[in-house]
Protein backbone atom coordinates (compact mmCIF):
# COMPACT_ATOMS: atom_id res chain seq x y z
CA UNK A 1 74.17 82.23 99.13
CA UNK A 2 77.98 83.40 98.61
CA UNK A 3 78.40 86.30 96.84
CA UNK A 4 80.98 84.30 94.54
CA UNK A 5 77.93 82.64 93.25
CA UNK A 6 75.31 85.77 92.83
CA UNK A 7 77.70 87.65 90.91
CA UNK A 8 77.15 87.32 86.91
CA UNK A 9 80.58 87.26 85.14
CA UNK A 10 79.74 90.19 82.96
CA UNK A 11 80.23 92.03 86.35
CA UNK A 12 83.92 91.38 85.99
CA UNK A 13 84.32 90.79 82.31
CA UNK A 14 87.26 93.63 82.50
CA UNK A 15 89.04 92.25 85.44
CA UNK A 16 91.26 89.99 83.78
CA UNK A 17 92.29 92.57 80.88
CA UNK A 18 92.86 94.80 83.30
CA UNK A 19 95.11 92.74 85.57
CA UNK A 20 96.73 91.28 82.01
CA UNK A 21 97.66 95.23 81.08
CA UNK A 22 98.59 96.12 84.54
CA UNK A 23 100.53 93.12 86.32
CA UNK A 24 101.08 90.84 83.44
CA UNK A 25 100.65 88.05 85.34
CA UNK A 26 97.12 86.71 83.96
CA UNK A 27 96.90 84.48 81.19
CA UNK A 28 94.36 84.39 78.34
CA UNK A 29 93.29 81.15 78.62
CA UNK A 30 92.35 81.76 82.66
CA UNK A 31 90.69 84.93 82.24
CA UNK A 32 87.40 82.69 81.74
CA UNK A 33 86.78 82.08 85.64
CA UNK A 34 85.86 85.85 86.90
CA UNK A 35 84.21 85.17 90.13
CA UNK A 36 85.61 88.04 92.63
CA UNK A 37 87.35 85.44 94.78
CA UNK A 38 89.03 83.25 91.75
CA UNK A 39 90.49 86.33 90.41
CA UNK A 40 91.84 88.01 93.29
CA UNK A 41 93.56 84.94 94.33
CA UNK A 42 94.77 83.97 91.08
CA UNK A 43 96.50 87.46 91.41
CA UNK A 44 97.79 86.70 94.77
CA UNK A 45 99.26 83.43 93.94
CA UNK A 46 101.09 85.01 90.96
CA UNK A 47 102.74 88.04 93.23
CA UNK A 48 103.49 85.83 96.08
CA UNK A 49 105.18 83.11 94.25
CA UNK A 50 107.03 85.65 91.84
CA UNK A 51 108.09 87.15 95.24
CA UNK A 52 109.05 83.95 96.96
CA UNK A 53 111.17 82.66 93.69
CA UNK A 54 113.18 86.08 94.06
CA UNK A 55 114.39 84.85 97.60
CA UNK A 56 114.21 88.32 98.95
CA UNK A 57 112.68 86.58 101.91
CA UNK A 58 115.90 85.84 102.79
CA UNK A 59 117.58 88.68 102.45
CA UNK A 60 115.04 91.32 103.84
CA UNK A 61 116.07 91.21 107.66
CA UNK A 62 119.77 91.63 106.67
CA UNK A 63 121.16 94.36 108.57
CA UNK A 64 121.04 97.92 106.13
CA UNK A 65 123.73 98.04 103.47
CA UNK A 66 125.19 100.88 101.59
CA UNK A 67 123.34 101.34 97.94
CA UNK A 68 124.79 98.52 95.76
CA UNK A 69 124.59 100.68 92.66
CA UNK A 70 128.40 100.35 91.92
CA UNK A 71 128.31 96.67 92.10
CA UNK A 72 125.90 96.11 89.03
CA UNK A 73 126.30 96.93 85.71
CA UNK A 74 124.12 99.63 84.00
CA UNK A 75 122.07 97.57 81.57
CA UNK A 76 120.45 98.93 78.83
CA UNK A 77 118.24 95.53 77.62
CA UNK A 78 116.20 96.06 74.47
CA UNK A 79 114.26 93.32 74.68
CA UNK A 80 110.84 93.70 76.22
CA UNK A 81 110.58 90.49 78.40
CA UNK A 82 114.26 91.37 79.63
CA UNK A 83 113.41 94.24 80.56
CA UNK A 84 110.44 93.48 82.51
CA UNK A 85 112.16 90.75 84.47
CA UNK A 86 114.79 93.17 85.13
CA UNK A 87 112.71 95.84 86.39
CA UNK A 88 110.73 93.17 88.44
CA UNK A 89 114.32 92.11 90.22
CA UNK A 90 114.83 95.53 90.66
CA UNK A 91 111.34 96.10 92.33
CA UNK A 92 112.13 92.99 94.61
CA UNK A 93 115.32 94.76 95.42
CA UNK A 94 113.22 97.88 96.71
CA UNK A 95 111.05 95.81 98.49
CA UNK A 96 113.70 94.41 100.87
CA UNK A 97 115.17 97.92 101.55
CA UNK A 98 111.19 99.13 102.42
CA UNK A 99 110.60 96.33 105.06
CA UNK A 100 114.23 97.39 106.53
CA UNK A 101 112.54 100.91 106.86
CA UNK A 102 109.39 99.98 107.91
CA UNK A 103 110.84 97.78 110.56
CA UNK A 104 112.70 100.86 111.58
CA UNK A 105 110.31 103.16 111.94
CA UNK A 106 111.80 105.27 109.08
CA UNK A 107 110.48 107.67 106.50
CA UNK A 108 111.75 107.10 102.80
CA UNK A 109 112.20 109.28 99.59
CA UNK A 110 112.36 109.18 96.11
CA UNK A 111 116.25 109.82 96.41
CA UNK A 112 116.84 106.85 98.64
CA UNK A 113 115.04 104.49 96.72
CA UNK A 114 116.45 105.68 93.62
CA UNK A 115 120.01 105.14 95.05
CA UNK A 116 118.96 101.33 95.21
CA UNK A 117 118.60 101.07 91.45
CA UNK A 118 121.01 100.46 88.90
CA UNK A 119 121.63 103.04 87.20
CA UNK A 120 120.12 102.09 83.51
CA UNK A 121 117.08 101.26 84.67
CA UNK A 122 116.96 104.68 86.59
CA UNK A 123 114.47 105.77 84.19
CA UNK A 124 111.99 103.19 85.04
CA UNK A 125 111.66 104.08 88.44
CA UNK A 126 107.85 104.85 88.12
CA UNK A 127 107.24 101.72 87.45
CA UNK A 128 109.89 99.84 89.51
CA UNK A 129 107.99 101.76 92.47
CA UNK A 130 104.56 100.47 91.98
CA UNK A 131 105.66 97.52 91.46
CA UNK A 132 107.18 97.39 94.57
CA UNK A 133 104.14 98.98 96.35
CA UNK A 134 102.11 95.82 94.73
CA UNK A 135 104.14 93.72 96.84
CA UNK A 136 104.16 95.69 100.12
CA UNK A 137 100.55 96.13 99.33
CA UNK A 138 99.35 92.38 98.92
CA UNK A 139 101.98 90.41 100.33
CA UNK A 140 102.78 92.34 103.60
CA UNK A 141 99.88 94.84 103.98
CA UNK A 142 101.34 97.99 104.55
CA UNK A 143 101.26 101.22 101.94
CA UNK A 144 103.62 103.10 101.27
CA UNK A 145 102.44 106.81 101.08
CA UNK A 146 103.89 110.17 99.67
CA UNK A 147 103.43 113.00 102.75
CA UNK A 148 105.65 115.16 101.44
CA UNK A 149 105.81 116.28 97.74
CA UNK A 150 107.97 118.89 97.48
CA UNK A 151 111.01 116.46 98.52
CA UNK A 152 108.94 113.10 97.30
CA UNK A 153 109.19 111.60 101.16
CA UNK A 154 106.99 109.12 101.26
CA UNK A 155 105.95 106.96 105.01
CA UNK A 156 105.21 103.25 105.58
CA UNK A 157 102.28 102.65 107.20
CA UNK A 158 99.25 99.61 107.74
CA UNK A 159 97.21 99.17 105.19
CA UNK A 160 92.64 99.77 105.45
CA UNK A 161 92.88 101.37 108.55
CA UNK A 162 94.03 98.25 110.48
CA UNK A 163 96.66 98.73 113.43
CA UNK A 164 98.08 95.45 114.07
CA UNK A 165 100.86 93.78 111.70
CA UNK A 166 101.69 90.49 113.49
CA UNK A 167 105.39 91.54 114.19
CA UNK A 168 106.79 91.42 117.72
CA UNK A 169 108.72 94.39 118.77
CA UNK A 170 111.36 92.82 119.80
CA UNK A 171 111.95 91.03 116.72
CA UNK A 172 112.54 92.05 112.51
CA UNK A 173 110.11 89.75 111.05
CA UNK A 174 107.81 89.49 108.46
CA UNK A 175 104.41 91.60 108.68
CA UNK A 176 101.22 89.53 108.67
CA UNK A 177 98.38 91.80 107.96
CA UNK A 178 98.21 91.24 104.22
CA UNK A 179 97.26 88.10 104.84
CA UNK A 180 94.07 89.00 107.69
CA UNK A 181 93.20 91.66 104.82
CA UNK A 182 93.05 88.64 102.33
CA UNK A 183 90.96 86.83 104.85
CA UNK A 184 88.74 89.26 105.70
CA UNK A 185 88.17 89.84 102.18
CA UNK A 186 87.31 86.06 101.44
CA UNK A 187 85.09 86.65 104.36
CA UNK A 188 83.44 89.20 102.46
CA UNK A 189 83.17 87.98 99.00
CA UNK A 190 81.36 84.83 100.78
CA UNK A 191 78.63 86.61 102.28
CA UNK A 192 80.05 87.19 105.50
CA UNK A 193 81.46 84.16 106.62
CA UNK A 194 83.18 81.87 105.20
CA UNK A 195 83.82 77.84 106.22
CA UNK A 196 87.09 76.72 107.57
CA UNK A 197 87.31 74.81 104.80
CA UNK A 198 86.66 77.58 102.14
CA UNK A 199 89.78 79.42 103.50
CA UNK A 200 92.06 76.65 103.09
CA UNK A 201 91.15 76.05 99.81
CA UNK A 202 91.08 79.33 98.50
CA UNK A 203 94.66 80.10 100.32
CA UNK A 204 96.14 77.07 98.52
CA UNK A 205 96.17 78.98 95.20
CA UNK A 206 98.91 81.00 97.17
CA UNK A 207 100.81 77.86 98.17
CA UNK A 208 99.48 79.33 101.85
CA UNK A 209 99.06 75.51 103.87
CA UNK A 210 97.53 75.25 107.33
CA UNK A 211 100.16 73.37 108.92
CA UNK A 212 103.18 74.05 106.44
CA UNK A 213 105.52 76.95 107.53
CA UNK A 214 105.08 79.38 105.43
CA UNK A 215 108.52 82.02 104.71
CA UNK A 216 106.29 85.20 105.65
CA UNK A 217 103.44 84.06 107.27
CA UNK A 218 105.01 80.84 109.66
CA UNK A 219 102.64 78.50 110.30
CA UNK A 220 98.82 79.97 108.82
CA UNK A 221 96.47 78.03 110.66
CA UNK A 222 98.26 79.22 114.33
CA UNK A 223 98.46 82.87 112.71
CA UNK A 224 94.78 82.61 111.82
CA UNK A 225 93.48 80.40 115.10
CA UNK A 226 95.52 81.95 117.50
CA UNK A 227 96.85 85.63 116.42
CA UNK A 228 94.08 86.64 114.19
CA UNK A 229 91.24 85.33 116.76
CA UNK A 230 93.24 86.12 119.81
CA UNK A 231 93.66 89.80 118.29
CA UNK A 232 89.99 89.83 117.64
CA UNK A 233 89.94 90.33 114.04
CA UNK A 234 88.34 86.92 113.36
CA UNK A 235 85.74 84.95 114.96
CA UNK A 236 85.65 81.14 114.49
CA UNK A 237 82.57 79.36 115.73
CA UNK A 238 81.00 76.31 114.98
CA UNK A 239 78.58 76.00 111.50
CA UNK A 240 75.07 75.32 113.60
CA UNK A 241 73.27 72.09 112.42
CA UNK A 242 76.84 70.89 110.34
CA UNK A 243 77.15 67.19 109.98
CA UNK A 244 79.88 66.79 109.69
CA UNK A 245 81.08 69.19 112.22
CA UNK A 246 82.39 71.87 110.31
CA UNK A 247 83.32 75.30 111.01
CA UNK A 248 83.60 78.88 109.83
CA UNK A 249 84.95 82.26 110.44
CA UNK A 250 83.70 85.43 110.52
CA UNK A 251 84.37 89.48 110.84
CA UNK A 252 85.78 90.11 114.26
CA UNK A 253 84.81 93.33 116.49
CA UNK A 254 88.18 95.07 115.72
CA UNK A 255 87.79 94.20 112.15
CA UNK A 256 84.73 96.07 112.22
CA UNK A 257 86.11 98.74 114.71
CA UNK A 258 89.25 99.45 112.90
CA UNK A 259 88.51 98.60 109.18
CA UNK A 260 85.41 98.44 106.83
CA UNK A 261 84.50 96.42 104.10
CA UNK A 262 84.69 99.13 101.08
CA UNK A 263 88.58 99.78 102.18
CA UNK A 264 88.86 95.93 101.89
CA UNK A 265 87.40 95.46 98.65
CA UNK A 266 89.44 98.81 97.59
CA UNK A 267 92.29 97.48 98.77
CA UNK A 268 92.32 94.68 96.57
CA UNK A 269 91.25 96.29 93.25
CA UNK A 270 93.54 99.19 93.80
CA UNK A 271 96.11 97.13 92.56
CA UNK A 272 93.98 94.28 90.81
CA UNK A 273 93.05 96.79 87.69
CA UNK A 274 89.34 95.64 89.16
CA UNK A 275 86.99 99.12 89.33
CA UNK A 276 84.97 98.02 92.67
CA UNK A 277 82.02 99.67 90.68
CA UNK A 278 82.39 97.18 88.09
CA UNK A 279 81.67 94.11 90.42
CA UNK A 280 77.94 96.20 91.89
CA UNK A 281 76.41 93.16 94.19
CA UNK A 282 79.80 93.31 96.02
CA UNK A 283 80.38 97.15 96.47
CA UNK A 284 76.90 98.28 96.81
CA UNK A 285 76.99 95.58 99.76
CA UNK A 286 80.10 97.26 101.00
CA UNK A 287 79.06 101.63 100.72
CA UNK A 288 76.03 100.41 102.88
CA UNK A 289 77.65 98.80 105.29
CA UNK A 290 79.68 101.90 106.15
CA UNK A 291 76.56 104.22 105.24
CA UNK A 292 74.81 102.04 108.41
CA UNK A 293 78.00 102.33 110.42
CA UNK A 294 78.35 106.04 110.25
CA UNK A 295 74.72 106.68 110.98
CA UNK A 296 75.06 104.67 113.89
CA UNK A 297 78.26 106.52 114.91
CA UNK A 298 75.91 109.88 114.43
CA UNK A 299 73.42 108.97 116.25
CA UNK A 300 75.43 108.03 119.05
CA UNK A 301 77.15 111.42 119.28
CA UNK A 302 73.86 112.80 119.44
CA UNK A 303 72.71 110.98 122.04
CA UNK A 304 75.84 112.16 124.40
């Protein structure tokens, strides 16, 4: 039985006041459906389409350009909703100047980013920046992480442990791992596999289509058939005894090799507001897994 349907709602009863107070983007009237799957992609399909509307797609493999702080006007809005649409342009703004450093290769710091924003909303940075890290987080997959405090430098890396982003070297595009990471975690949430047709429909609440090209992610169903199977993270096999044929996907062994479930899981309801501890079936499910896969590591050393 899918985990969506073991878990009892009171397990989640704070997920969507949390996301509410956090993200802003959940309504009251949906916060009754609090099945692990239904709210992270409820989530996703708010980032991804505020991110989309923003058309920083666009603009994000634009060759570098100077700080544009002298071309805006410092705004001083006193308005609440202003302000937060402001500071989520702003946000979007940092997000295209990360994916030009991360497709770079380059380091970052609090002083570079801080050049990108207009100077009234200066004072908001702290919140401009995890913002942005929401997006590089969900939408892309990769963290952004402080290695250097004393002069705030901070390094874009891969996100749960995984080493493949689905960009060619050669080229500046879009990377693709937050979308395996939202697989895989579907995967997970549904027991450990999950029908071809379960993706689908969950990925259409991000206005993610199999055969419709998609601005980050091209076409999904060759990502997920070809890349994500080809690259071993997924395995796609046929549902024994289906009539119809149907089919399903599953864990892959560099899923497992590279990634676990608990950094999964974490890495949604890092930025969900979700405590993992608050949905137990699901994370008790996960800390054993990797209890059994570091015993087994152990007792393999031991051996040699």
């Amino acid at each position: 039985m899918p985990y969506t349907q073991r878990t009892l709602p009171s397990e989640l009863q704070r997920g969507p006041v949390a996301q509410s107070q956090a993200i802003g983007l959940v309504g009251e009237e949906e916060a009754r459906d609090t099945t692990p799957t239904t709210l992270l992609f409820r989530f996703l399909a708010e980032v991804s389409v505020t991110f989309l509307l923003s058309e920083v797609i666009g603009e994000a493999n634009e060759e570098d350009q100077e700080p544009h702080i002298q071309e805006r006007e410092d705004v001083h809005p006193d308005d609440d909703e202003i302000l937060q649409n402001a500071l989520q342009k702003e946000a979007l703004a940092l997000v295209r100047y990360l994916l030009r450093q991360y497709n770079s290769c380059q380091p970052v710091t609090d002083v570079d980013m801080l050049s990108r924003i207009t100077g009234g909303y200066r004072p908001h940075f702290p919140v401009i920046l995890d913002k942005a890290c929401i997006c590089m987080q969900l939408l892309f997959g990769i963290d952004v992480k402080e290695v250097d405090t004393v002069f705030h430098t901070h390094v874009l890396v891969i996100a749960a442990g995984i080493t493949y982003d689905g960009v060619l070297s050669h080229v500046q595009g879009m990377p693709k791992t937050g979308l395996l990471i939202i697989v895989l975690c579907i995967i997970f949430t549904e027991g450990g596999c999950a029908t071809e047709e379960a993706i689908w429909q969950v990925l259409d609440k991000m206005e993610v289509y199999p055969d419709s090209e998609h601005v980050i992610f091209g076409i999904p169903r060759k990502l997920l058939m070809e890349d994500f199977v080809y690259e071993q993270y997924l395995e796609y096999h046929q549902v024994p005894g289906s009539d119809p044929i149907a089919y399903e996907f599953r864990w892959g062994p560099r899923a497992y090799a590279e990634t676990t479930q608990r950094k999964v899981l974490e890495h949604w309801a890092k930025y969900s507001g979700i405590d993992p501890s608050s949905i137990p079936t699901l994370y008790e499910e996960a800390l054993q897994e990797e209890e059994g896969a570091n015993i087994s590591d152990s007792t393999s050393l031991i051996k040699e």
